[in-house]
Protein backbone atom coordinates (compact mmCIF):
# COMPACT_ATOMS: atom_id res chain seq x y z
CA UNK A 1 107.60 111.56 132.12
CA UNK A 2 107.74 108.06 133.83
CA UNK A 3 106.39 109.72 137.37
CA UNK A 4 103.34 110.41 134.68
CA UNK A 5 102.79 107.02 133.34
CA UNK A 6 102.95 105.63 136.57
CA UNK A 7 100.35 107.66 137.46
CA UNK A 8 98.20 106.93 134.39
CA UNK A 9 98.56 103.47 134.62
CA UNK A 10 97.10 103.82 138.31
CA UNK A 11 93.76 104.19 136.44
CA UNK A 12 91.74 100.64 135.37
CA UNK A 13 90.95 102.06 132.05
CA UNK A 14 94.55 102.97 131.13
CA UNK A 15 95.54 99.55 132.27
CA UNK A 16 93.13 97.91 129.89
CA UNK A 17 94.26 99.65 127.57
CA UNK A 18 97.72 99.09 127.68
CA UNK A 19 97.20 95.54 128.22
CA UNK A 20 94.75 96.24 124.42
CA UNK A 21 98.10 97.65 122.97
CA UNK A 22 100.49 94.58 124.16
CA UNK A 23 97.93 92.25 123.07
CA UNK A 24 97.92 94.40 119.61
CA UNK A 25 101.73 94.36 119.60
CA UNK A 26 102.13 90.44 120.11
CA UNK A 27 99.56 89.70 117.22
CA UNK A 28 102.17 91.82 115.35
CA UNK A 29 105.16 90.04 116.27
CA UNK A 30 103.45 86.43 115.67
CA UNK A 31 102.42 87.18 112.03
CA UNK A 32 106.20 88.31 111.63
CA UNK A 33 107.99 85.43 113.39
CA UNK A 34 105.17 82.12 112.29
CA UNK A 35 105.40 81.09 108.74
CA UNK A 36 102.17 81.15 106.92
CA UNK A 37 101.06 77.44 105.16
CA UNK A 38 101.06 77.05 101.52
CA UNK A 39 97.17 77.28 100.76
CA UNK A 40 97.44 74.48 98.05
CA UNK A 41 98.80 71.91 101.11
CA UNK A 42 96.00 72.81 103.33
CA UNK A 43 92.87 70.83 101.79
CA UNK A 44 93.98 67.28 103.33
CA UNK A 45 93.35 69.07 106.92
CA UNK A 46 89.34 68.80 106.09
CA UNK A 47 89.68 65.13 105.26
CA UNK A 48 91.43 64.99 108.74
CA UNK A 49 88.77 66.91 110.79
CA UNK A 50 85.71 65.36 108.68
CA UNK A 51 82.54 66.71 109.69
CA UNK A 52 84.16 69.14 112.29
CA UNK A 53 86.18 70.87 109.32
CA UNK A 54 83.35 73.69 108.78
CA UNK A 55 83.30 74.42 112.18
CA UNK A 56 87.17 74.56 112.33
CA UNK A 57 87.37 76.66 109.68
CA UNK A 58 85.26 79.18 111.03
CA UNK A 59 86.54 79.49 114.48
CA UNK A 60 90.27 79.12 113.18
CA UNK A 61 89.60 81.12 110.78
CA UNK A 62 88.09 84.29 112.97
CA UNK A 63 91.01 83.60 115.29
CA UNK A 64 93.39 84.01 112.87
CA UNK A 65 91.62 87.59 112.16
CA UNK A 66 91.38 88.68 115.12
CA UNK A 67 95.42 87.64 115.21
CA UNK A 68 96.10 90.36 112.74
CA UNK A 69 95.92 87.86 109.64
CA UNK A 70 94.93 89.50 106.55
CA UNK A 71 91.39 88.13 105.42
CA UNK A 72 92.97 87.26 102.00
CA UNK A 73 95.15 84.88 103.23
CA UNK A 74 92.28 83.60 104.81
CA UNK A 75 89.93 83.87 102.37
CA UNK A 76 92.11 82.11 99.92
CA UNK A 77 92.98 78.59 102.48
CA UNK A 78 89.40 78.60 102.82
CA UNK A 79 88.44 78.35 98.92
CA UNK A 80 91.37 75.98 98.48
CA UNK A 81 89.95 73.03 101.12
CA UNK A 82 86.31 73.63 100.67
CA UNK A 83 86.05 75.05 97.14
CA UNK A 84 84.78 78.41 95.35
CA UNK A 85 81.13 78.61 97.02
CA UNK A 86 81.59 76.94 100.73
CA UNK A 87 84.77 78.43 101.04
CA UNK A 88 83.48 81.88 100.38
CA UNK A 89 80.48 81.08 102.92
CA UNK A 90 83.11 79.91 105.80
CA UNK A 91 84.89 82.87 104.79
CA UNK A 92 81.83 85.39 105.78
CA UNK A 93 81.39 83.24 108.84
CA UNK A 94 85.01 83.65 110.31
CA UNK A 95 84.72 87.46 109.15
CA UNK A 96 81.83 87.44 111.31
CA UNK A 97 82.73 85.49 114.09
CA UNK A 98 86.06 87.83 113.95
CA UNK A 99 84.26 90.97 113.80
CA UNK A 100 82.35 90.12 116.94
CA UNK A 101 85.78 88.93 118.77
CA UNK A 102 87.54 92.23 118.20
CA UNK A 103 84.74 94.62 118.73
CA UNK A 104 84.24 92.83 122.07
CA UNK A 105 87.74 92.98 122.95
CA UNK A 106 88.02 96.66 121.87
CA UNK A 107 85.10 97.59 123.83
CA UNK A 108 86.44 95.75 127.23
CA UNK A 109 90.21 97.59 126.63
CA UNK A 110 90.03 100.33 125.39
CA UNK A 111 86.53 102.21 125.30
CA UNK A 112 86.59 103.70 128.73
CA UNK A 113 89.88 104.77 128.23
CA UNK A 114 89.32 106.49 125.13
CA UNK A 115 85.96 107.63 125.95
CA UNK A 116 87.46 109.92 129.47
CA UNK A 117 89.89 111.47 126.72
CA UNK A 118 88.47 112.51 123.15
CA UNK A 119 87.94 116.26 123.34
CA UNK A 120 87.02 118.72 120.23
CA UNK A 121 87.40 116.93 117.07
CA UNK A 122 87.63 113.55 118.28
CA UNK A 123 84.67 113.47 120.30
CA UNK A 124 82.80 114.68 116.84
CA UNK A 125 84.60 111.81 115.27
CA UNK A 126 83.62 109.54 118.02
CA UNK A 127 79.81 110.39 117.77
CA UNK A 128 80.39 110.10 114.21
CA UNK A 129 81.16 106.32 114.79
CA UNK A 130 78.46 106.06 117.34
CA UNK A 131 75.50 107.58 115.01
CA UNK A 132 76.79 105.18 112.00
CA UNK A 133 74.59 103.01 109.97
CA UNK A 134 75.08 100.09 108.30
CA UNK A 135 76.29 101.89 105.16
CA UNK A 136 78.70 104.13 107.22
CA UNK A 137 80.49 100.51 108.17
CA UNK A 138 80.72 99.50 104.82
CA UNK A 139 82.24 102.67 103.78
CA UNK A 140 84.53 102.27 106.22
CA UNK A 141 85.61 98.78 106.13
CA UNK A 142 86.04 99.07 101.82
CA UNK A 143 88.81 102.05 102.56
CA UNK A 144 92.29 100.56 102.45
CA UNK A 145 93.03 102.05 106.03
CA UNK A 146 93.34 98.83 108.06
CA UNK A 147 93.39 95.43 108.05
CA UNK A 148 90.42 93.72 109.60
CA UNK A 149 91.32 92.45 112.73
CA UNK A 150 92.34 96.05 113.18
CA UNK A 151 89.72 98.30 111.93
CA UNK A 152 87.35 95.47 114.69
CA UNK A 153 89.16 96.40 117.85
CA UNK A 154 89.29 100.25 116.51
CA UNK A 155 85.35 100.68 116.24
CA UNK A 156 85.24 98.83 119.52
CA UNK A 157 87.48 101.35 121.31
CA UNK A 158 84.51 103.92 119.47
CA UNK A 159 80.80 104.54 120.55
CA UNK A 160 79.72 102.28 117.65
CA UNK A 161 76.72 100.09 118.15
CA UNK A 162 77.60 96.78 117.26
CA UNK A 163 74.43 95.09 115.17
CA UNK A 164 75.78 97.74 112.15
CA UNK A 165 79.10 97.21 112.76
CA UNK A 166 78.38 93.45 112.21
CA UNK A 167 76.10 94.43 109.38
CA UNK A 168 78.47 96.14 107.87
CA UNK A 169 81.37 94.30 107.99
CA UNK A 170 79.60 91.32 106.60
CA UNK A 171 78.38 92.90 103.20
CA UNK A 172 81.51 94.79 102.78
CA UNK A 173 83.56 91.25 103.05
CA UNK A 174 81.33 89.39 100.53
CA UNK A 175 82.38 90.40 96.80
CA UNK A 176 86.25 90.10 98.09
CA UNK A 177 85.49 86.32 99.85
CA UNK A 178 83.68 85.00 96.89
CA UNK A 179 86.81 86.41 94.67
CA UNK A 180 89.08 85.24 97.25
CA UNK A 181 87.42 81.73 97.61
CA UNK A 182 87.53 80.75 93.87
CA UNK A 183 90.74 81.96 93.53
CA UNK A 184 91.94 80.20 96.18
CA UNK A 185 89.88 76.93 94.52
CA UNK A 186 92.08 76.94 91.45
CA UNK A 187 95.44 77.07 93.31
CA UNK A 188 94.37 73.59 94.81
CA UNK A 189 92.41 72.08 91.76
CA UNK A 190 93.95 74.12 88.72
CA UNK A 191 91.15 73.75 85.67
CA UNK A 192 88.09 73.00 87.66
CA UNK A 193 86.74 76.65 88.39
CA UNK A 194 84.72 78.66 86.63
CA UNK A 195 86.72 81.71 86.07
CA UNK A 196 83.62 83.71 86.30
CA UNK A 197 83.20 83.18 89.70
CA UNK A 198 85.85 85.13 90.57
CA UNK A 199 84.37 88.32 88.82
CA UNK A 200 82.87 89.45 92.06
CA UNK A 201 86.42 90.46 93.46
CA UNK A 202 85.76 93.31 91.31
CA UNK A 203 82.76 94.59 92.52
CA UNK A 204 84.94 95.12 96.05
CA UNK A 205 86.82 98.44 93.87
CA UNK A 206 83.40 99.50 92.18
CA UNK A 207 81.25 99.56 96.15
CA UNK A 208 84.33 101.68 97.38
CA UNK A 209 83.76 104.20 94.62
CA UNK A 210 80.43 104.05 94.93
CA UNK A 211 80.21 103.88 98.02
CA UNK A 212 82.67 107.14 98.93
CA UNK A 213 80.80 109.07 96.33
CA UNK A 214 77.71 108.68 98.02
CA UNK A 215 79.75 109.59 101.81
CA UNK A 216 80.99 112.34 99.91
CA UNK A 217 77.45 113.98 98.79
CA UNK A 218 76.07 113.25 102.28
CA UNK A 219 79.03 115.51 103.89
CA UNK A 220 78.68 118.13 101.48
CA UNK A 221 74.62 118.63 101.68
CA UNK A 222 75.32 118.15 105.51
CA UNK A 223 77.26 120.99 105.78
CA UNK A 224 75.65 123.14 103.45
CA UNK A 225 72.32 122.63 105.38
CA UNK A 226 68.87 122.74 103.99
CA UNK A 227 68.44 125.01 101.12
């Protein structure tokens, strides 16, 4: 058994992968151990960055995805220093920025190795991923499998192509971040949001259904071929 790993981790690929996994493993140990800020303290940090806060708040923000932070959290600091609607826009942006990170990283790691190794059903699944449009990213990224930073590095160990994937994860994060964002504006300023904005939080359920249903009828008239 160890005379075996040793020889597996002789290859590159299966040392970039394992160094994927122990990168993976010490995101998980860091959101355990660090305590996470109270979103209502965090709006005097934009008065202390001034014009650099947007910018900070996207590239924190990504990093904390890509860190294995759940987007709400995120989501939620973001709409409680900059408010319902730029909140929800640096929102997207770090989802985006994150996206990009952990594809990239996924790719680097862990593609090759996976790649010399799916056989049978996973390489179906894996040219599943790699024929995928933007709708197939969405469907993806609205089923509760994952967290975000997760599901990134995932489709980058895949044959995905990457302008869908970033497509994809984009629309599927925008009714959640505007919920998210004005949610996150009324635990900082209680009274001075419009309730209403955060209606689009519920359109996050209502795409999933949708959007399986429609996966769902594409399977079935695949299989069953032409009539």
């Amino acid at each position: 058994m160890i005379g075996a790993a040793r020889r597996l981790l002789r290859q590159p690929s299966a040392r970039r992968f394992a160094l994927l996994l122990l990168l993976l493993a010490g995101c998980v140990v860091t959101l355990l151990l660090v305590p996470r800020p109270d979103p209502g303290d965090l709006p005097r940090l934009a008065h202390s960055l001034g014009a650099y806060a947007p910018a900070a708040a996207v590239v924190g923000g990504a990093l904390l995805l890509v860190a294995l932070v759940p987007r709400t959290f995120v989501t939620l600091a973001a709409g409680a220093i900059f408010g319902p609607v730029q909140g929800a826009a640096y929102a997207l942006g770090a989802a985006l920025l994150a996206a990009a990170i952990g594809f990239a990283v996924g790719r680097l790691l862990g593609r090759q190795f996976v790649a010399e190794r799916v056989r049978g059903r996973l390489a179906r699944l894996d040219g599943w991923f790699a024929r995928q449009s933007v709708f197939g990213v969405m469907t993806v990224r609205l089923l509760p499998i994952a967290g975000f930073g997760l599901v990134s590095y995932g489709y980058g160990t895949t044959g995905a192509r990457v302008l869908p994937f970033l497509a994809g994860s984009v629309i599927a994060s925008a009714p959640t971040a505007i919920g998210y964002a004005a949610i996150g504006a009324a635990v900082s300023s209680p009274g001075s949001i419009n309730w209403y904005a955060a209606a689009p939080a519920s359109l996050g359920l209502i795409a999933s259904v949708f959007i399986i249903h429609r996966w769902w009828r594409a399977e079935r008239h695949r299989r069953l071929g032409p009539s």
